[in-house]
N, C-alpha and C. Protein backbone atom coordinates (compact mmCIF):
# COMPACT_ATOMS: atom_id res chain seq x y z
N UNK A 1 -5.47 9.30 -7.44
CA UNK A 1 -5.26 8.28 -6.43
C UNK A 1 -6.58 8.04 -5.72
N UNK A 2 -6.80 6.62 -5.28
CA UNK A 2 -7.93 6.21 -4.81
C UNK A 2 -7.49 6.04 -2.99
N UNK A 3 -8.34 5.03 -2.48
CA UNK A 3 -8.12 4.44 -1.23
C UNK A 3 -8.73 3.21 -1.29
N UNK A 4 -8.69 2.38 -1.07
CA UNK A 4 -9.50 0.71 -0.57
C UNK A 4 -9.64 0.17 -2.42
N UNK A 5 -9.79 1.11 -3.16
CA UNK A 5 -9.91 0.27 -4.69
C UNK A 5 -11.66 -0.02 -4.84
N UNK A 6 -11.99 0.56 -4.49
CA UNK A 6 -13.66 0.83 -4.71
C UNK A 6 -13.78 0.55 -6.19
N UNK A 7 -15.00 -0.06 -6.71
CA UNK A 7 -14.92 -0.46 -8.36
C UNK A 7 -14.92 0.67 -9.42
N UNK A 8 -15.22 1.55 -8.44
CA UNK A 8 -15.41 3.06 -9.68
C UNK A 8 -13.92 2.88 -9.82
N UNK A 9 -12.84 3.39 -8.37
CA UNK A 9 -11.76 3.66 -8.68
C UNK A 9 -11.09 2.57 -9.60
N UNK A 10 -11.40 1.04 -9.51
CA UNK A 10 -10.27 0.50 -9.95
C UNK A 10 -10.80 0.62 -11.65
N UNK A 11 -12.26 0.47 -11.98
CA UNK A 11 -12.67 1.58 -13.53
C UNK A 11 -11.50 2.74 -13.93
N UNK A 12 -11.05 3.64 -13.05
CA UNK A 12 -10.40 4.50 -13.38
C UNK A 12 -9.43 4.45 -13.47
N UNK A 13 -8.64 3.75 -12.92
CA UNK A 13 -7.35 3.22 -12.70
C UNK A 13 -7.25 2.33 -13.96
N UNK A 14 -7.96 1.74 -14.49
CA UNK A 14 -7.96 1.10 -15.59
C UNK A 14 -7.98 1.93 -17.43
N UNK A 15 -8.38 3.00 -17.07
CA UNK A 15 -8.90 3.94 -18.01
C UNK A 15 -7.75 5.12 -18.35
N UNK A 16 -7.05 5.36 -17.04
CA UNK A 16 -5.85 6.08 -16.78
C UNK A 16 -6.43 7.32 -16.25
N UNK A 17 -7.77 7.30 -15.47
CA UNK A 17 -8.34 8.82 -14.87
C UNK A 17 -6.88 8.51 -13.60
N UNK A 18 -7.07 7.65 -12.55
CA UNK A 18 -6.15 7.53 -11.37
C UNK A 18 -4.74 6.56 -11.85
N UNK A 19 -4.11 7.14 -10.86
CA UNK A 19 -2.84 6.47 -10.99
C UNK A 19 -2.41 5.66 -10.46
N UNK A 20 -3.26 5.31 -8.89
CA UNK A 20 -2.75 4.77 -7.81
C UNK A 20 -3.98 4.38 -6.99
N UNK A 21 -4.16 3.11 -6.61
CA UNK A 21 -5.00 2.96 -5.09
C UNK A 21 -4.05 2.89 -4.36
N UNK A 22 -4.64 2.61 -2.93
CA UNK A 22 -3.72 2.59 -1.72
C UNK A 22 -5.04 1.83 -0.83
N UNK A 23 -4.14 1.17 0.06
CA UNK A 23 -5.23 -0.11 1.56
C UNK A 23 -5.05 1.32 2.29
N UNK A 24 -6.11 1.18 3.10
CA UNK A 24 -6.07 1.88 4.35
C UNK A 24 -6.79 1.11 5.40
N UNK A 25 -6.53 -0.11 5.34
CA UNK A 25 -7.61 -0.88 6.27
C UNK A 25 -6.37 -1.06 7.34
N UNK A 26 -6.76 -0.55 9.14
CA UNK A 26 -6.08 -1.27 10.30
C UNK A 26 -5.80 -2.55 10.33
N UNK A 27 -6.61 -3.63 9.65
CA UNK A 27 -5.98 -5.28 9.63
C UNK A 27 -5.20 -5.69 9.00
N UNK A 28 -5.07 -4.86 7.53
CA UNK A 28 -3.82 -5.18 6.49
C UNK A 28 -2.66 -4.43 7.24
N UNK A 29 -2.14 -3.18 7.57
CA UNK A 29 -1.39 -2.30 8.61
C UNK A 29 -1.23 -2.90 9.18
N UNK A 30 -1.48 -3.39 10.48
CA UNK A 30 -1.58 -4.19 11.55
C UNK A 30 -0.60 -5.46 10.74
N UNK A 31 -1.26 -6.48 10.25
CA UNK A 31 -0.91 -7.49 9.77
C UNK A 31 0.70 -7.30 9.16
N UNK A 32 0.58 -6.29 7.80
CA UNK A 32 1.76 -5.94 7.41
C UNK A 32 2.96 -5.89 8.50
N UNK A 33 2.64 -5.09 9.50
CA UNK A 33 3.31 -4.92 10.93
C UNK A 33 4.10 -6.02 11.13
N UNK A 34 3.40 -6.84 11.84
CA UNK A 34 3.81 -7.93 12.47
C UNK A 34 4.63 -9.09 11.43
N UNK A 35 4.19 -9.28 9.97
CA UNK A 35 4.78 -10.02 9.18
C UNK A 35 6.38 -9.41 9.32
N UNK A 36 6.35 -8.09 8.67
CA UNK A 36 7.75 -7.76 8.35
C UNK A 36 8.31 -7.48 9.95
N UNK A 37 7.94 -7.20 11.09
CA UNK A 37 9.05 -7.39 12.48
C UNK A 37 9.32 -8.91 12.49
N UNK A 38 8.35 -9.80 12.29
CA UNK A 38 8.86 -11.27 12.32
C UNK A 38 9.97 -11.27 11.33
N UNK A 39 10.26 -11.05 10.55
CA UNK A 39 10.79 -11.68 8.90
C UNK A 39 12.14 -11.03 9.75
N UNK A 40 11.88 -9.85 10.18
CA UNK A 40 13.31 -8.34 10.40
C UNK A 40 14.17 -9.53 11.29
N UNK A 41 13.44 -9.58 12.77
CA UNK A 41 13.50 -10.51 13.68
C UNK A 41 14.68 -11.61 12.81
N UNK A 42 14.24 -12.57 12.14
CA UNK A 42 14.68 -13.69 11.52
C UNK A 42 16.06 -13.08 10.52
N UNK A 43 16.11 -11.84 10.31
CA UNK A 43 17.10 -11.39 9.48
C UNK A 43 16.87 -11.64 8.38
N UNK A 44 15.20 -11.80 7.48
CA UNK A 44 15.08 -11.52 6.00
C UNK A 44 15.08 -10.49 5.85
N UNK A 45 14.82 -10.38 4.51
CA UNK A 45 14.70 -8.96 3.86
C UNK A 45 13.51 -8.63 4.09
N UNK A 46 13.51 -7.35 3.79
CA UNK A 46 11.75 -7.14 3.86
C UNK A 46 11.70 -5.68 2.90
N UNK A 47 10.56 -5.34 1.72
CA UNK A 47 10.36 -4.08 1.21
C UNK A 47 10.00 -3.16 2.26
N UNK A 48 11.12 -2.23 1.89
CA UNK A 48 10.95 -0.93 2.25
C UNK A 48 9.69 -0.13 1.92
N UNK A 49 9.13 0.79 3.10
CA UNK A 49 7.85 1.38 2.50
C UNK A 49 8.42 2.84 2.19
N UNK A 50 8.33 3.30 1.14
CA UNK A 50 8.68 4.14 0.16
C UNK A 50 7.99 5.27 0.71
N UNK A 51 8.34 6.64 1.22
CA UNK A 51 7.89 8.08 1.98
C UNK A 51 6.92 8.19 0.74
N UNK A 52 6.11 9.18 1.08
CA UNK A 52 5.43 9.71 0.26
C UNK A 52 5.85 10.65 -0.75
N UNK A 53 5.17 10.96 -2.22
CA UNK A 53 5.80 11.41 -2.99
C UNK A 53 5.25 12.88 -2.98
N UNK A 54 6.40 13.68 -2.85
CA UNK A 54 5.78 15.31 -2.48
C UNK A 54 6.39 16.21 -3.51
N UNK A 55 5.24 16.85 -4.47
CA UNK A 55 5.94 17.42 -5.60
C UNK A 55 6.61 18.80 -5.02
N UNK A 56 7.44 18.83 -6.16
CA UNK A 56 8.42 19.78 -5.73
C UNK A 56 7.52 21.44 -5.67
């Protein structure tokens, strides 16, 4: 697993070294935020954010 998708990582991710990027930027968070309370607000749907995956 990566973070932000840096070009090495998304190389690897392409290759099958990583499995996963992930955003960690406060403006996408932030943003995400406010989209899905508006949408909730309005009574759409909105994706669920999925807990983290913790091996057994």
């Amino acid at each position: 697993m990566t973070i932000n998708g840096t070009d090495e990582a998304l190389a690897a991710l392409k290759d099958g070294r990583f499995a996963a990027t992930v955003s960690n930027s406060a403006k996408d968070t932030g943003e995400l935020a406010v989209t899905n309370t508006i949408s909730l607000l309005r009574k759409e749907k909105v994706e669920k954010i999925a807990p983290p995956h913790r091996p057994a």
